[in-house]
Protein backbone atom coordinates (compact mmCIF):
# COMPACT_ATOMS: atom_id res chain seq x y z
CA UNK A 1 45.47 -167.68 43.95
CA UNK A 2 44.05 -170.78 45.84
CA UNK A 3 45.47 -171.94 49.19
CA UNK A 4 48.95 -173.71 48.65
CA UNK A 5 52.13 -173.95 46.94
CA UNK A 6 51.01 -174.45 43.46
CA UNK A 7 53.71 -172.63 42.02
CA UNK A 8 57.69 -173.55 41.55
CA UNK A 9 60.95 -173.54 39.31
CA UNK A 10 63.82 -174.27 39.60
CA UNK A 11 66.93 -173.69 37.61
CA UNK A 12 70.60 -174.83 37.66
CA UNK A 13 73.47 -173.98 35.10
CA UNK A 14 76.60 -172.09 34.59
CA UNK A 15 77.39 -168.54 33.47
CA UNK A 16 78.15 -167.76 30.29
CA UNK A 17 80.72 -165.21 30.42
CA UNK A 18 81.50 -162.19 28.14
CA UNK A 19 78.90 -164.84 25.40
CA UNK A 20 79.32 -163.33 21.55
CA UNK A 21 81.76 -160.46 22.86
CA UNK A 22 85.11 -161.85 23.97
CA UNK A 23 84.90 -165.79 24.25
CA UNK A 24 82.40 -168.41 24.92
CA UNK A 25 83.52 -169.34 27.78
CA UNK A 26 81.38 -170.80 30.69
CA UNK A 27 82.00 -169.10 34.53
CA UNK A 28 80.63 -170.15 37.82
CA UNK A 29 77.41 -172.51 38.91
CA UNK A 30 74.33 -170.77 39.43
CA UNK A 31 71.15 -171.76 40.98
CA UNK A 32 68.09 -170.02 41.18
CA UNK A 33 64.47 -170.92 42.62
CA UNK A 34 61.19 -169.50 43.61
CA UNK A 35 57.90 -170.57 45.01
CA UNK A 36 54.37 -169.11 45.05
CA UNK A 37 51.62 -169.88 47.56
CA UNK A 38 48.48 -169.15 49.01
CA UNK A 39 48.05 -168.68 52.18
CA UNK A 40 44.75 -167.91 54.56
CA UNK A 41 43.50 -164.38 55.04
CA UNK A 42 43.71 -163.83 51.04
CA UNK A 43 47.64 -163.74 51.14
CA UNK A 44 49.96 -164.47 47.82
CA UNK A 45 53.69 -165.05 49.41
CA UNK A 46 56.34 -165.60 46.76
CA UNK A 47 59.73 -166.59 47.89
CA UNK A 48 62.89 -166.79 45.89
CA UNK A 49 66.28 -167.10 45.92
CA UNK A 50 69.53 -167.20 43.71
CA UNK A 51 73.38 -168.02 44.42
CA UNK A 52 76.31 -167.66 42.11
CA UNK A 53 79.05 -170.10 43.34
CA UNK A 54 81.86 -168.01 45.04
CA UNK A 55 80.07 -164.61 43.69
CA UNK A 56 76.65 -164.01 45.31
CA UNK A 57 73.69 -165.28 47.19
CA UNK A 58 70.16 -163.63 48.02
CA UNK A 59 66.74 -164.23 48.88
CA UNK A 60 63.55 -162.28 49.26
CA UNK A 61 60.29 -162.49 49.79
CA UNK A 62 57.04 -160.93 48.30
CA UNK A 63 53.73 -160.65 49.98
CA UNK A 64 50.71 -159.46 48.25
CA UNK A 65 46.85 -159.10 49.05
CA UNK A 66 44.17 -157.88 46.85
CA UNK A 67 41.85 -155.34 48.96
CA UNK A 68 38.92 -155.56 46.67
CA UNK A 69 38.03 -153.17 44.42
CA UNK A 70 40.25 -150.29 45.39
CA UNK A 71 43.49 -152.89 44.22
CA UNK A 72 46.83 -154.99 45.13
CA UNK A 73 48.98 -153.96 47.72
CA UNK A 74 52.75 -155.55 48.06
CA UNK A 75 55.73 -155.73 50.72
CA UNK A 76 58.94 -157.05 49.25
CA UNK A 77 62.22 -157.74 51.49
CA UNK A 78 65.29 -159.07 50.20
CA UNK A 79 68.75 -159.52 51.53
CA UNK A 80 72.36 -160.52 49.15
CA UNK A 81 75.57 -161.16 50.50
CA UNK A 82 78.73 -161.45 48.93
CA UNK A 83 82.34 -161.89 50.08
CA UNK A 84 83.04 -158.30 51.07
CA UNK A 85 79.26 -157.40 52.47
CA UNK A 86 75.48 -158.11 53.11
CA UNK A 87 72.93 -155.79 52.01
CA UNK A 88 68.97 -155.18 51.99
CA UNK A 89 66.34 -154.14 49.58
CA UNK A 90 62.75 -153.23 50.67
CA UNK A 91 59.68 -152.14 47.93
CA UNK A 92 55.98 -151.45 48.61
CA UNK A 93 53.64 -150.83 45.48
CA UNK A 94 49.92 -150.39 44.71
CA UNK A 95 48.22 -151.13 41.74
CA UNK A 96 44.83 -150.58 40.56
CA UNK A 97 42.88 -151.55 37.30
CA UNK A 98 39.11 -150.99 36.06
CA UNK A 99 37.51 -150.40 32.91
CA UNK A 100 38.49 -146.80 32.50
CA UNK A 101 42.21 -146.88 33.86
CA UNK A 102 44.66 -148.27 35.37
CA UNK A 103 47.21 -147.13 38.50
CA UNK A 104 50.77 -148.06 39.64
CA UNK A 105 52.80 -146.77 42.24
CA UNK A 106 56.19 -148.39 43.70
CA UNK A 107 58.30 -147.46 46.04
CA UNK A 108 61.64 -148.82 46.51
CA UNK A 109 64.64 -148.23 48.86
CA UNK A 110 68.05 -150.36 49.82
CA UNK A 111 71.16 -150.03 51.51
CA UNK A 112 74.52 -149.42 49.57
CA UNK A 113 75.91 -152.41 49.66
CA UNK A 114 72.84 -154.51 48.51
CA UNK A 115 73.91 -156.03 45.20
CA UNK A 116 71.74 -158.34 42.27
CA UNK A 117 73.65 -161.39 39.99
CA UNK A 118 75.33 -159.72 37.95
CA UNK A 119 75.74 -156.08 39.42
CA UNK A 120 78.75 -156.51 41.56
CA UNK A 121 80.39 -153.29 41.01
CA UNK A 122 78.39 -150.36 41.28
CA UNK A 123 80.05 -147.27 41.91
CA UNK A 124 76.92 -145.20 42.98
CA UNK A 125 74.06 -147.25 43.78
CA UNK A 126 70.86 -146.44 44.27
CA UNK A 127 69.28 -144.64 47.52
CA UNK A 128 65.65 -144.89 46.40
CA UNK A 129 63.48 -145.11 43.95
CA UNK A 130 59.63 -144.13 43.05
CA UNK A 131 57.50 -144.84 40.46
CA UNK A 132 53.84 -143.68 39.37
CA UNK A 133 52.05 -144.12 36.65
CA UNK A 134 48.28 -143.72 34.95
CA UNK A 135 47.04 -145.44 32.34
CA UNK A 136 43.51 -144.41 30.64
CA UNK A 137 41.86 -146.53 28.26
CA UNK A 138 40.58 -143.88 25.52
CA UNK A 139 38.93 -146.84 23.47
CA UNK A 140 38.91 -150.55 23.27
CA UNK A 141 42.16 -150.23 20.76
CA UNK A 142 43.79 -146.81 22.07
CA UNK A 143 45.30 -146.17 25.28
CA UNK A 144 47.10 -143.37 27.11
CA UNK A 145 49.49 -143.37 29.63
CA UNK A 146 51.71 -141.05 31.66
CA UNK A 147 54.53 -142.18 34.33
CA UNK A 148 56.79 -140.77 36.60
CA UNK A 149 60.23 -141.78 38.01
CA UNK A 150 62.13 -140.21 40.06
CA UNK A 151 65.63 -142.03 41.89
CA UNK A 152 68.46 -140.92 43.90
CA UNK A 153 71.86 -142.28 44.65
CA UNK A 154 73.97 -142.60 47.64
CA UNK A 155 76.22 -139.91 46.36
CA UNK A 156 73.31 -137.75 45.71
CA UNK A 157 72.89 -138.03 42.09
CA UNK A 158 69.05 -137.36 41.39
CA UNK A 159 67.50 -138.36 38.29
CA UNK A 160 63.81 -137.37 37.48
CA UNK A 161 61.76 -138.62 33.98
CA UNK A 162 58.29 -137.59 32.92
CA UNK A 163 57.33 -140.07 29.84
CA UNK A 164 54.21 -139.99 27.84
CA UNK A 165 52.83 -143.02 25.69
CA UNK A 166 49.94 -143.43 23.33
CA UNK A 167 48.87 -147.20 21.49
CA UNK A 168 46.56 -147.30 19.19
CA UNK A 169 45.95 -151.04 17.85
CA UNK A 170 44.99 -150.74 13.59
CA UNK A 171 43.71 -153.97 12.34
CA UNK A 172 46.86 -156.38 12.77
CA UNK A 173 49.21 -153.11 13.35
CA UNK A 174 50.12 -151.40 16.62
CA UNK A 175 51.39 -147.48 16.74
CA UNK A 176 52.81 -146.66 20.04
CA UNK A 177 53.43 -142.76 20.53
CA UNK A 178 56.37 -142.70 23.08
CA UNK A 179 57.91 -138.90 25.17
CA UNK A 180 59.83 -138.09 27.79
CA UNK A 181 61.04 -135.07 29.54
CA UNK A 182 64.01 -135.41 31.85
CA UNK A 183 63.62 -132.24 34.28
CA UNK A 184 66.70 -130.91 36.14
CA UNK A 185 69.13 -132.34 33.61
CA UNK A 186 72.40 -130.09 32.33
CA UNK A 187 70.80 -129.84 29.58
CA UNK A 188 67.13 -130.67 30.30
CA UNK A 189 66.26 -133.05 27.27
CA UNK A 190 63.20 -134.52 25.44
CA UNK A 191 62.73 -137.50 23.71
CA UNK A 192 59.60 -138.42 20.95
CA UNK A 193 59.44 -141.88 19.21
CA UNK A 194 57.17 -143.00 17.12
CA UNK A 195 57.33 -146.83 16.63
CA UNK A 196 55.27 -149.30 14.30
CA UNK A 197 54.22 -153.19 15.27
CA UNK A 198 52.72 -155.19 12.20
CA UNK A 199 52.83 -157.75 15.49
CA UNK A 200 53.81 -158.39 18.92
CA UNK A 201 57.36 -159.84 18.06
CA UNK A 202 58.15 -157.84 14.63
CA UNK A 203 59.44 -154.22 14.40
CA UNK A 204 58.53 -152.73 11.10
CA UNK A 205 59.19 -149.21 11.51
CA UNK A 206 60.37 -146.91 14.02
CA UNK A 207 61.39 -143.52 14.20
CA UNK A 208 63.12 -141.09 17.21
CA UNK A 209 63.87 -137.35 17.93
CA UNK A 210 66.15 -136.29 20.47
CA UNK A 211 65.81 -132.68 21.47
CA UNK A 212 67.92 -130.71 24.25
CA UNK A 213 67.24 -127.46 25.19
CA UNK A 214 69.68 -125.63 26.73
């Protein structure tokens, strides 16, 4: 983007609590913000913050700079604190896109007790966290993609998925060929789904298969 701020929200409410399950009852204030700018040397920084009266405040910050044609590279610090604690959050990711395909990798790692609105408690929160992914653009209305994701958790939990998706846009319809393998698991499972768009917002048909294998 251009040199300056030209970007900015800001929102201010209350929580809706436990909305459509158990009352409709409002909580604590809330605000949230965040500001985009341009700044010299071809930087994007974006800076934002949120605080939930008497529950949680952070802030981070995002700086991005496109390096020509190989991409967009990122850096991404935050911080929360919260009655009991402080915590931090850090991310780095790449991303690519041409013609033919398109890349993604991001890396993310935080300290146990960093916490988001609305994820107080977490038993077992996450270590780290990387994800990588290829797109290919097989026509100009079919595309293929395969990702990665691997994370671990301060207790050591690892969790690793391999997921495979196909679109294929037919006139006003959209068929989106969705699998994933979850290696390591107790059992190690795959999943195939098959869904159907007439359009962006409508769901006309969709169909899954869950198979574990021992």
């Amino acid at each position: 983007m251009g040199r300056g701020c030209g970007k900015f929200s800001l929102g201010v409410g209350k929580v809706r609590e436990d909305f459509a399950l158990v009352s409709n009852a409002y909580g604590p204030w809330f605000v949230n913000t965040t500001v985009t700018c341009g700044v010299p040397l071809g930087f994007t920084i974006e800076g934002h913050g949120s605080y939930v009266n008497g529950e949680i405040g952070s802030a981070g910050l995002d700086v991005a700079r496109r390096l020509g044609p190989l991409g967009t590279a990122s850096v991404a610090l935050a911080s929360s604190h919260t009655a009991e604690n402080s915590g931090w959050l850090t991310r780095v990711a790449f991303e690519h896109s041409n013609r033919t395909f398109d890349f993604i990798v991001h890396r993310r790692m935080q300290s146990r007790t960093f916490r988001q609105v609305g994820e107080l408690a977490v038993p077992d929160p996450i270590e780290q966290q990387t994800l990588a992914s290829v797109g290919v653009k097989l026509s100009r209305n079919s595309n293929l993609a395969v990702a990665y994701a691997t994370q671990t958790t301060f207790d050591r939990e690892q969790a690793n998925v391999l997921a495979l998706n196909q679109s294929m846009q037919l006139g006003i319809r959209t068929i989106i060929t969705h699998g994933e393998r979850i290696p390591g698991s107790q059992p190690e499972a795959s999943v195939t789904q098959l869904h159907l768009w007439f359009n962006a917002n409508t769901l006309a048909c969709s169909r899954s298969k869950v198979v574990c294998v021992a």
